[in-house]
C-alpha atoms as a PDB file:
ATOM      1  CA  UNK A   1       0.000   0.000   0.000  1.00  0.00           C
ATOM      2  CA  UNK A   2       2.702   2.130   0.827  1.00  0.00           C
ATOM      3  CA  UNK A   3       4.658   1.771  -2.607  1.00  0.00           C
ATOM      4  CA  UNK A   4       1.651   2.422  -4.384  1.00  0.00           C
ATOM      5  CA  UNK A   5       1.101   5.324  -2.619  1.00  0.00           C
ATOM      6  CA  UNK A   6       4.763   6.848  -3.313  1.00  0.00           C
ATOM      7  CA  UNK A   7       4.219   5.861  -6.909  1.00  0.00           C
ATOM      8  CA  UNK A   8       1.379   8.148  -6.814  1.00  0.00           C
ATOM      9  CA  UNK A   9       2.864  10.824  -5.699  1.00  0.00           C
ATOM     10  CA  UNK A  10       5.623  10.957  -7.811  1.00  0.00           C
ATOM     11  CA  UNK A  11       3.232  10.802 -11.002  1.00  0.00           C
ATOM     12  CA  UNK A  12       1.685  14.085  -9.610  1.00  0.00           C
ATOM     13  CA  UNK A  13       4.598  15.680  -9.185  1.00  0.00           C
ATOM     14  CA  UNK A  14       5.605  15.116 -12.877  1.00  0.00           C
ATOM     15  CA  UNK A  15       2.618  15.155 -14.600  1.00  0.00           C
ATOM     16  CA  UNK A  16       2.013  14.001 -18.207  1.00  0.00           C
ATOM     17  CA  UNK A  17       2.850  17.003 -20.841  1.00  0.00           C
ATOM     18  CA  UNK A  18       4.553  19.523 -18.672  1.00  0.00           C
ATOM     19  CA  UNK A  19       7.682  20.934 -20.295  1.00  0.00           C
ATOM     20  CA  UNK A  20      10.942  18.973 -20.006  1.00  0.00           C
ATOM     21  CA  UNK A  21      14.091  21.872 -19.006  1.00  0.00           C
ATOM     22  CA  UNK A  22      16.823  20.925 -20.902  1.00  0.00           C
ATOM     23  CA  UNK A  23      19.982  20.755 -18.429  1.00  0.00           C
ATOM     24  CA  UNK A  24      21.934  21.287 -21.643  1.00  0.00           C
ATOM     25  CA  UNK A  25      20.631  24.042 -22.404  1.00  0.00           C
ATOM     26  CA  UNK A  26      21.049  25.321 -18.681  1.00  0.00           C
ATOM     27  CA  UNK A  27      24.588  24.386 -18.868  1.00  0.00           C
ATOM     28  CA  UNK A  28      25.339  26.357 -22.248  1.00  0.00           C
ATOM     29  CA  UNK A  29      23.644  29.050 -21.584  1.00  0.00           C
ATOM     30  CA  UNK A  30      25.152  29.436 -17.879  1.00  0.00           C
ATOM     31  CA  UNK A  31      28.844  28.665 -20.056  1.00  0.00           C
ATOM     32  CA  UNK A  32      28.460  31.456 -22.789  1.00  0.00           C
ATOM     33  CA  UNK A  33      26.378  34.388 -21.080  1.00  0.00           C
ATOM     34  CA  UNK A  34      26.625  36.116 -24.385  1.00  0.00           C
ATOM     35  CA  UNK A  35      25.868  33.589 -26.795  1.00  0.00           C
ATOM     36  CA  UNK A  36      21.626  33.415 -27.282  1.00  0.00           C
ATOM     37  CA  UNK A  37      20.527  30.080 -28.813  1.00  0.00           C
ATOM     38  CA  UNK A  38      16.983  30.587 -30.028  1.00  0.00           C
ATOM     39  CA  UNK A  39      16.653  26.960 -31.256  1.00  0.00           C
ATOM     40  CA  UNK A  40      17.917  23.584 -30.855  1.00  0.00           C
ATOM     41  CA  UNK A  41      19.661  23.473 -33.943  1.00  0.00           C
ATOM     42  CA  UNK A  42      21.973  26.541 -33.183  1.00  0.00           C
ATOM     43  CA  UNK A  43      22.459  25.059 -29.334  1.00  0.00           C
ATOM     44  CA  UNK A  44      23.986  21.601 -31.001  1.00  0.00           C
ATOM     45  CA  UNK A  45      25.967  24.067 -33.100  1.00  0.00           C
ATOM     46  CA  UNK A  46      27.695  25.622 -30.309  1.00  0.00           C
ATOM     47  CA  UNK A  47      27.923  22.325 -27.763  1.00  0.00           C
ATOM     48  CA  UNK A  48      29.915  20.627 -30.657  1.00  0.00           C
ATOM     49  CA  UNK A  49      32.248  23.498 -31.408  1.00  0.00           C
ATOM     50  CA  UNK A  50      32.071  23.144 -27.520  1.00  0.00           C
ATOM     51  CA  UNK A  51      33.092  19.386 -27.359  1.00  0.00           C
ATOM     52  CA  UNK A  52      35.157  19.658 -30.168  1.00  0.00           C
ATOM     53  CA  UNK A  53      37.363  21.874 -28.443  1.00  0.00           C
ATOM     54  CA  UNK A  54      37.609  20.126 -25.364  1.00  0.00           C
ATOM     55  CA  UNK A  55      38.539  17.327 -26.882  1.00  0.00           C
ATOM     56  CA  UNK A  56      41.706  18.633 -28.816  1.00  0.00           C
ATOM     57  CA  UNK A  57      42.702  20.419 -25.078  1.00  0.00           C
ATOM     58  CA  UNK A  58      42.433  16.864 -23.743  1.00  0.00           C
ATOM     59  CA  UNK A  59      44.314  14.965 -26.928  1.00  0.00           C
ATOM     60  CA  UNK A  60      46.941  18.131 -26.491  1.00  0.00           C
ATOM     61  CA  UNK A  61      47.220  17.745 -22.832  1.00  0.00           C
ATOM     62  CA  UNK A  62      47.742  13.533 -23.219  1.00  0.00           C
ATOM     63  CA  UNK A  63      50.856  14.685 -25.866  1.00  0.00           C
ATOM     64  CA  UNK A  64      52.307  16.872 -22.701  1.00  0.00           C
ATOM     65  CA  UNK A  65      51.895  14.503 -20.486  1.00  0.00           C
ATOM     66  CA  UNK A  66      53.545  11.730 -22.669  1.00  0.00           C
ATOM     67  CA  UNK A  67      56.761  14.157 -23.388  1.00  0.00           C
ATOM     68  CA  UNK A  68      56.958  15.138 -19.510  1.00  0.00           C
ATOM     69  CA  UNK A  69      56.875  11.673 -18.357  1.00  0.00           C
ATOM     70  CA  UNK A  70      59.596  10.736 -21.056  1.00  0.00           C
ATOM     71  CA  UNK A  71      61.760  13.125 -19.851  1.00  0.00           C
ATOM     72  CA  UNK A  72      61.324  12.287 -16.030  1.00  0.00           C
ATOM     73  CA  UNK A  73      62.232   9.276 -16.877  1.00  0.00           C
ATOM     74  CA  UNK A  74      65.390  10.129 -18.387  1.00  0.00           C
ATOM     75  CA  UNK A  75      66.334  12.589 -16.053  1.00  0.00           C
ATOM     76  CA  UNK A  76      64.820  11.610 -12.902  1.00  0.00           C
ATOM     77  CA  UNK A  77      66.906  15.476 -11.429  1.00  0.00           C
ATOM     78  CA  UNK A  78      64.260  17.940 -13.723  1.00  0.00           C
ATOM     79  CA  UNK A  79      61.212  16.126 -11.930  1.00  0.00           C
ATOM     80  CA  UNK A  80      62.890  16.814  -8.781  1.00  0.00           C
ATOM     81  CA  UNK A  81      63.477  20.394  -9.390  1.00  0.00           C
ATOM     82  CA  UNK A  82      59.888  21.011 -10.869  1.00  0.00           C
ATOM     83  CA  UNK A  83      58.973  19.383  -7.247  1.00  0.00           C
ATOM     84  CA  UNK A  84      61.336  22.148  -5.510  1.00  0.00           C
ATOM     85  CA  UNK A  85      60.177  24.701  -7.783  1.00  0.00           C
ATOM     86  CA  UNK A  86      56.345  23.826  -7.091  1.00  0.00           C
ATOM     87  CA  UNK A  87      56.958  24.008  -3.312  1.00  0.00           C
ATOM     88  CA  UNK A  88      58.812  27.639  -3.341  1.00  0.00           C
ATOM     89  CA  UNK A  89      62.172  27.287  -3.808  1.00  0.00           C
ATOM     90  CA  UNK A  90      64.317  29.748  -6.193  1.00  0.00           C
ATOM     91  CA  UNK A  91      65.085  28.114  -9.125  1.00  0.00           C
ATOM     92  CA  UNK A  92      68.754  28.844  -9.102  1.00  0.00           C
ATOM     93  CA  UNK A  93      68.819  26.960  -5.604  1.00  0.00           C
ATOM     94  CA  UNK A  94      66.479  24.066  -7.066  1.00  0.00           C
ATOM     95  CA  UNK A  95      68.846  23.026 -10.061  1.00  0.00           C
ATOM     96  CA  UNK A  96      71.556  24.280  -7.736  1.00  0.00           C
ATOM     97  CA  UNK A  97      70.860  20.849  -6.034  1.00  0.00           C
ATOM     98  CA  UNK A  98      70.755  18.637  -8.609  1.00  0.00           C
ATOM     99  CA  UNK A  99      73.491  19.825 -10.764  1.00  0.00           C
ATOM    100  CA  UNK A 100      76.875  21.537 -10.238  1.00  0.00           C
ATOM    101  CA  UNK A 101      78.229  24.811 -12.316  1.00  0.00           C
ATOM    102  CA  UNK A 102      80.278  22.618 -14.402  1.00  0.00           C
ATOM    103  CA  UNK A 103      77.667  20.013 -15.299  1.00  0.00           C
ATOM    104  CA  UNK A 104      75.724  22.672 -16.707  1.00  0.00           C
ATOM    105  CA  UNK A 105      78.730  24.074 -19.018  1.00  0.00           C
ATOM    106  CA  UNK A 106      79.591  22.465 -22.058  1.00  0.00           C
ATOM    107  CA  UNK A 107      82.964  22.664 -23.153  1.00  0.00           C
ATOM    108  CA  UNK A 108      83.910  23.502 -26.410  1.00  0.00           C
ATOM    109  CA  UNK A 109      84.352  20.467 -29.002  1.00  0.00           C
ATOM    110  CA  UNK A 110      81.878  18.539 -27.039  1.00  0.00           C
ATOM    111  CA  UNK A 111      79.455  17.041 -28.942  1.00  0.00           C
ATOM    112  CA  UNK A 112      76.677  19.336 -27.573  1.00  0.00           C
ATOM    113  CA  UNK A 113      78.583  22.581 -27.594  1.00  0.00           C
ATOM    114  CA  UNK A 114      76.955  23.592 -30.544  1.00  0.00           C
ATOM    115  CA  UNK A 115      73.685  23.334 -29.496  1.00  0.00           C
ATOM    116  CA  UNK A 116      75.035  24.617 -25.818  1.00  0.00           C
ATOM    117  CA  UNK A 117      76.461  27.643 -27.736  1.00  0.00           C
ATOM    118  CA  UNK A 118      72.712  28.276 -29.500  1.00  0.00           C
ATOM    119  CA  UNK A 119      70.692  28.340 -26.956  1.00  0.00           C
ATOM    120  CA  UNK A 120      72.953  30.474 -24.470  1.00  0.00           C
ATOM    121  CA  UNK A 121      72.851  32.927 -27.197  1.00  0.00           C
ATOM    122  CA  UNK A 122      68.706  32.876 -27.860  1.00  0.00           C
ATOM    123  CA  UNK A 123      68.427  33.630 -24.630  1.00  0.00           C
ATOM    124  CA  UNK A 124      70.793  36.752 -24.347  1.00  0.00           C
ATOM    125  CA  UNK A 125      69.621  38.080 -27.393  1.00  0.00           C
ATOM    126  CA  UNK A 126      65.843  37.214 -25.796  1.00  0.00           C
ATOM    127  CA  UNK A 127      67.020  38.879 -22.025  1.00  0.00           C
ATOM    128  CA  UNK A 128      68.464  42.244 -24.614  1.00  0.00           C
ATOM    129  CA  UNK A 129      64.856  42.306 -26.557  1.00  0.00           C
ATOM    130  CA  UNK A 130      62.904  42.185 -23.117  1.00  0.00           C
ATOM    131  CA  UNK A 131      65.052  45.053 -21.538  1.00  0.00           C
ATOM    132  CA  UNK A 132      64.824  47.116 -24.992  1.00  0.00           C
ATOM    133  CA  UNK A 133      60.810  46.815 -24.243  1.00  0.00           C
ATOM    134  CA  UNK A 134      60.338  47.850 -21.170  1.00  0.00           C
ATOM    135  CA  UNK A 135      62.718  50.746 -21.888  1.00  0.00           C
ATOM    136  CA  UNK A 136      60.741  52.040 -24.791  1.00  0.00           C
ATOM    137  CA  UNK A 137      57.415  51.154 -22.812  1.00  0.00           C
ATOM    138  CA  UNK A 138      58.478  53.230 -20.116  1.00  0.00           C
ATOM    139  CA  UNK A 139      59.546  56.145 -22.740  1.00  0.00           C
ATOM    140  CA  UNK A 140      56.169  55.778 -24.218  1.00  0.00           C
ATOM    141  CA  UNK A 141      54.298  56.131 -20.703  1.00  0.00           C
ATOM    142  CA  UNK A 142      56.303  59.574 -20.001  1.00  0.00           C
ATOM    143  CA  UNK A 143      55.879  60.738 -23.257  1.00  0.00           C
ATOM    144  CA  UNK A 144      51.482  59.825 -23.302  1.00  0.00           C
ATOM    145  CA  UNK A 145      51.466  61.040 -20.127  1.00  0.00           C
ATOM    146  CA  UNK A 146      52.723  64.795 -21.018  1.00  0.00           C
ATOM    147  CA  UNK A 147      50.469  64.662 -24.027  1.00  0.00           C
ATOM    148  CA  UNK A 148      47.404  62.983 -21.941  1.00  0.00           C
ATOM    149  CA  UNK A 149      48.030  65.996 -19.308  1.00  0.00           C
ATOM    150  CA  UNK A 150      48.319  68.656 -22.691  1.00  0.00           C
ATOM    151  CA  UNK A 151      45.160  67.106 -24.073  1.00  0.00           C
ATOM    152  CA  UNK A 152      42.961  67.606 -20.446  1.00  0.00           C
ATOM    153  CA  UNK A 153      44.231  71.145 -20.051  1.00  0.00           C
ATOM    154  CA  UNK A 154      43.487  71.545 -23.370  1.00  0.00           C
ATOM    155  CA  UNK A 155      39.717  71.625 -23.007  1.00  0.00           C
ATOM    156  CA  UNK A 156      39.397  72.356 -19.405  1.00  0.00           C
ATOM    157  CA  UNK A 157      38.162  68.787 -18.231  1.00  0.00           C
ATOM    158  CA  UNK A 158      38.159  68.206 -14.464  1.00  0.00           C
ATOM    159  CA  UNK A 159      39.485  65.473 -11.838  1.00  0.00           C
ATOM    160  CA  UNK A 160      36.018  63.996 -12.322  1.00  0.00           C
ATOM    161  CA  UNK A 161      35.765  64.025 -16.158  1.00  0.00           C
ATOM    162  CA  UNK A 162      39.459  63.184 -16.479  1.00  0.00           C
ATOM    163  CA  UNK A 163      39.253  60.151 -14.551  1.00  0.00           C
ATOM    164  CA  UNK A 164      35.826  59.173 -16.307  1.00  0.00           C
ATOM    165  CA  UNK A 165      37.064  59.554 -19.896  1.00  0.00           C
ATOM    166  CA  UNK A 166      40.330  57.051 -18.877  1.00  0.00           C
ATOM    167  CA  UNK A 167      37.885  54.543 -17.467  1.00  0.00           C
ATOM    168  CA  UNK A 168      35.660  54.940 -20.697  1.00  0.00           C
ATOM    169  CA  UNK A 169      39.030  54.348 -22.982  1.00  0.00           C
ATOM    170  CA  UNK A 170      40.275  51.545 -20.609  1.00  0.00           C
ATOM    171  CA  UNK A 171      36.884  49.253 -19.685  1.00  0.00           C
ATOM    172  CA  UNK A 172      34.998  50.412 -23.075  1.00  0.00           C
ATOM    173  CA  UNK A 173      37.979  50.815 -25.790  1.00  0.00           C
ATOM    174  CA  UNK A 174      41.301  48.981 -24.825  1.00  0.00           C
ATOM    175  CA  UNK A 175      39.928  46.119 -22.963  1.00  0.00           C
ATOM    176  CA  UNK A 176      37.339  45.166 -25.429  1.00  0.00           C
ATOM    177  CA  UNK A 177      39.909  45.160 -28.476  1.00  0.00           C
ATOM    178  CA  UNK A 178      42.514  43.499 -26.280  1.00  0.00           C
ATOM    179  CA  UNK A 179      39.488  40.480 -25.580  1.00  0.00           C
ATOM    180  CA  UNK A 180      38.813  40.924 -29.559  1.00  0.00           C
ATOM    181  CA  UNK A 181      35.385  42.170 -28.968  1.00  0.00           C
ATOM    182  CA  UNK A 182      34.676  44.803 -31.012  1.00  0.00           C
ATOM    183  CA  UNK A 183      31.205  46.481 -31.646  1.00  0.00           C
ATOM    184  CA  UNK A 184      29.295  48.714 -33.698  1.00  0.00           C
ATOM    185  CA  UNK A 185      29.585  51.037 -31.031  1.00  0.00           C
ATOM    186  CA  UNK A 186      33.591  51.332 -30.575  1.00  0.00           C
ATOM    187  CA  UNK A 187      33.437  51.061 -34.590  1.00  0.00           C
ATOM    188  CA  UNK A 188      31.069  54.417 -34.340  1.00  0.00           C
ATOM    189  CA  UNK A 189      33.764  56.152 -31.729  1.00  0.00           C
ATOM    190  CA  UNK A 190      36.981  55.403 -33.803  1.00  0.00           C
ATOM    191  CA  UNK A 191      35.511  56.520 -37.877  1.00  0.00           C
ATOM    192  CA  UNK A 192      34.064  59.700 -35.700  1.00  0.00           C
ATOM    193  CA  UNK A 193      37.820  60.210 -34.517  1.00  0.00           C
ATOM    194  CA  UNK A 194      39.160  59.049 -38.074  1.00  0.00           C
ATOM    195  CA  UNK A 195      36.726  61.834 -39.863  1.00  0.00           C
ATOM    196  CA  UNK A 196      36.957  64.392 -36.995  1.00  0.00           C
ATOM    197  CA  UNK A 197      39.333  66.634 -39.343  1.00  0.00           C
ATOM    198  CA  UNK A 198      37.575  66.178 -43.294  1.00  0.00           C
ATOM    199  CA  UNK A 199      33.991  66.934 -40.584  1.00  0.00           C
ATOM    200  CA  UNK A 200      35.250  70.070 -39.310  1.00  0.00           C
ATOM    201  CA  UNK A 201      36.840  70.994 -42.718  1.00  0.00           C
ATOM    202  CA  UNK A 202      33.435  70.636 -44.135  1.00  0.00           C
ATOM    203  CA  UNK A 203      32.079  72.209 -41.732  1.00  0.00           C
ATOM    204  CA  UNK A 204      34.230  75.520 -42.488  1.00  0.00           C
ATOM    205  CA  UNK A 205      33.529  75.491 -45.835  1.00  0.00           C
ATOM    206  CA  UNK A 206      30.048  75.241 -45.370  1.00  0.00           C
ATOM    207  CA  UNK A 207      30.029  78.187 -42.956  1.00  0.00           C
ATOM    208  CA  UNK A 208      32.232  80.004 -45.855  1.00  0.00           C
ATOM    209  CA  UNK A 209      29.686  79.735 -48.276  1.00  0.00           C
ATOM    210  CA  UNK A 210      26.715  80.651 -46.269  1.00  0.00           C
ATOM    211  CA  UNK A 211      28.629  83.584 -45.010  1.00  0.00           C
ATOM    212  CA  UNK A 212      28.995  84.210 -48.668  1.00  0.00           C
ATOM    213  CA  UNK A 213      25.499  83.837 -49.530  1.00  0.00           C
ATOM    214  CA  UNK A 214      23.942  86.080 -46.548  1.00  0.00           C
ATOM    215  CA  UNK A 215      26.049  88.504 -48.071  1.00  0.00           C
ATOM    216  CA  UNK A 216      24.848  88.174 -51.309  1.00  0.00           C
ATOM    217  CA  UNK A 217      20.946  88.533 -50.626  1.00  0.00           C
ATOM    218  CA  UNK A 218      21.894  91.538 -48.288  1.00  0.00           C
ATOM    219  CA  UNK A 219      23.493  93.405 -51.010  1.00  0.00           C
ATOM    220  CA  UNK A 220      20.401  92.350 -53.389  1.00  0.00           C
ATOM    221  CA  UNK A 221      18.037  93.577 -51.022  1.00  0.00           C
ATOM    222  CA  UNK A 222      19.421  97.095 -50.208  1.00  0.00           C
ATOM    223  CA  UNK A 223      20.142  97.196 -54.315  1.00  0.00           C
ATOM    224  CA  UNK A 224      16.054  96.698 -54.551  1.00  0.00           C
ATOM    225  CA  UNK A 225      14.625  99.021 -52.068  1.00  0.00           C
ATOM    226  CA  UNK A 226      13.966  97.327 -48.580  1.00  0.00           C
ATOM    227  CA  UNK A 227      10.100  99.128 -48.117  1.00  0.00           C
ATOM    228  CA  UNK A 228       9.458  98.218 -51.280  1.00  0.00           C
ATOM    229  CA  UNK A 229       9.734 101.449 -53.544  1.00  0.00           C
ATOM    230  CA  UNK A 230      11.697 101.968 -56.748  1.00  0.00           C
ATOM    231  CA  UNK A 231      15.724 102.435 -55.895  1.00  0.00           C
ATOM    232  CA  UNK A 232      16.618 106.067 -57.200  1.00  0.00           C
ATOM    233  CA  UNK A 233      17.116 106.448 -60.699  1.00  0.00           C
ATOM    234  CA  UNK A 234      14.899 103.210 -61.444  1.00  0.00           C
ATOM    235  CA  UNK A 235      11.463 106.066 -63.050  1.00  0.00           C
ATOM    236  CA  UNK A 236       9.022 104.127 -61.305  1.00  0.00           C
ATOM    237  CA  UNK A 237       7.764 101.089 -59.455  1.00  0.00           C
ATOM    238  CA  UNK A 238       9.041  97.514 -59.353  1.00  0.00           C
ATOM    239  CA  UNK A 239       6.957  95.601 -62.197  1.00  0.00           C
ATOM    240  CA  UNK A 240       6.046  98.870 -63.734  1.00  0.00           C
ATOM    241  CA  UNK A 241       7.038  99.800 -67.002  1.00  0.00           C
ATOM    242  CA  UNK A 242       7.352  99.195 -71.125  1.00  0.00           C
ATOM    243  CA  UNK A 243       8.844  95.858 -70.869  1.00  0.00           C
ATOM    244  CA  UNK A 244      10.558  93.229 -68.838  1.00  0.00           C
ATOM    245  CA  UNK A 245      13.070  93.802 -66.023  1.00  0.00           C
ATOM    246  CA  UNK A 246      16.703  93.370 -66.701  1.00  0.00           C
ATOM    247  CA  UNK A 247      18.468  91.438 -64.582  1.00  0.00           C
ATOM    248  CA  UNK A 248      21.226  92.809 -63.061  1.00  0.00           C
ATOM    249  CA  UNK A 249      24.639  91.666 -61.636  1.00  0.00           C
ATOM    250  CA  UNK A 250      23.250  90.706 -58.103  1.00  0.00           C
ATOM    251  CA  UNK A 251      20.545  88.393 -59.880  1.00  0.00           C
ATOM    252  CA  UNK A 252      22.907  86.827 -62.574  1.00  0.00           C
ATOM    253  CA  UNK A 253      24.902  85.646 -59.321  1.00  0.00           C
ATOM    254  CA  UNK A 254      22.024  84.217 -57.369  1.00  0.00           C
ATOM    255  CA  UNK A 255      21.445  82.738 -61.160  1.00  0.00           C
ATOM    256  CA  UNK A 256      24.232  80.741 -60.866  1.00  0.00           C
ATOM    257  CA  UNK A 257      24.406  80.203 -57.285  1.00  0.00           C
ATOM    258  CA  UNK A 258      21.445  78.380 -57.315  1.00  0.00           C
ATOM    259  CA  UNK A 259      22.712  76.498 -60.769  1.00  0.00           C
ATOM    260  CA  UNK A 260      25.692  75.396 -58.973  1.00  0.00           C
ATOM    261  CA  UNK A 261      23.628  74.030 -56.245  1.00  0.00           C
ATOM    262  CA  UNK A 262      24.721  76.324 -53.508  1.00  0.00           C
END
């Protein structure tokens, strides 16, 4: 009686034709936040790039493993100092003690002093290239910083504005192209930058020929009469006489202002 009664219960807790939650679909969409997957099809897309993935990680970590324990085995002293290492010692002291100054020279004519002689040079030549990098990084930070400072003087911005438009460069700009996310909105911010000098050219001449054109009507205006009567010397009333007005200079200009699409 009691079984039957738990078998009950467990029917009406899951009745027939409610909705089934994928966990997969939990599971991808709690692993890509910003991936949407409006149908199945496009969620089996993304779990086998997914799986796919994860297995070449695994098949690439097996190859590792296989050339780590191959080496362990033939030198039983570099899992030792990997040990050392691991637990905090310097790494000077860890190979220190397993192998003396001289075991780690190679004389020359030994059958490994060429490739002795090779690596002890990548390495200077890759110790010179890191100091050459942080010297001109550190040139380049004095040198932004002067202009940075120039550029905020420049157009008055304070503390509070300063320190907003780095965080809007750093978290919005620099960190998104670093991730290699880039949207239409950085896309909008950089072509505004990139046309920032033809705009304001543009903008000039625009202004130039407006200028021009106020000036233009104004002189046309005060040539016709501004209240409407005859200009001296005309003999009578706009519109009144023997024939048709003849244009004059101002209106031949106008003419081909307006031709030219002014």
């Amino acid at each position: 009686m009691s079984e039957k009664k738990n078998e009950t219960a467990t029917v009406e807790a899951a009745p027939k034709g409610a909705p089934r939650i994928s966990r997969v679909r939990e599971y991808m969409t709690a692993k890509f936040p910003d991936r949407e997957f409006p149908d199945d099809e496009g969620l089996e897309t993304v779990l086998l790039e997914h799986v796919k993935g994860l297995d070449d990680r695994v098949a690439g970590n097996d190859r590792a493993n296989r050339t780590i324990m191959e080496l362990v085995e033939t030198y039983p002293e570099f899992a030792q100092i990997i040990e050392d290492v691991a637990a905090g010692m310097p790494v000077q002291a860890a190979i220190a003690r397993q192998f003396s100054p001289e075991e780690l020279t190679v004389a020359e004519g030994e059958p490994d002093y060429d490739a002795y002689r090779k690596a002890a040079e990548e390495r200077t030549k890759r110790l010179a290239d890191q100091r050459e990098r942080i010297a001109a990084r550190e040139q380049n930070m004095a040198r932004s910083k002067t202009d940075v400072d120039a550029f905020f003087a420049e157009r008055g911005m304070d503390e509070a504005e300063r320190q907003e438009f780095v965080d809007w460069v750093d978290n919005t700009v620099l960190a998104n192209l670093l991730d290699g996310k880039v949207d239409k909105g950085i896309l909008t911010k950089l072509y505004q930058g990139w046309k920032y000098d033809e705009a304001v050219a543009e903008a000039r001449e625009t202004g130039k020929i407006e200028g021009r054109n106020e000036q233009i009507e104004a002189r046309r205006t005060a040539a016709s009469g501004v209240d409407g009567l005859a200009s001296p010397g005309t003999g009578g009333m706009p519109g009144e006489g023997g024939g048709a007005d003849k244009p004059d200079f101002l209106d031949e200009v106008l003419d081909r202002r307006n031709r030219r699409k002014f």
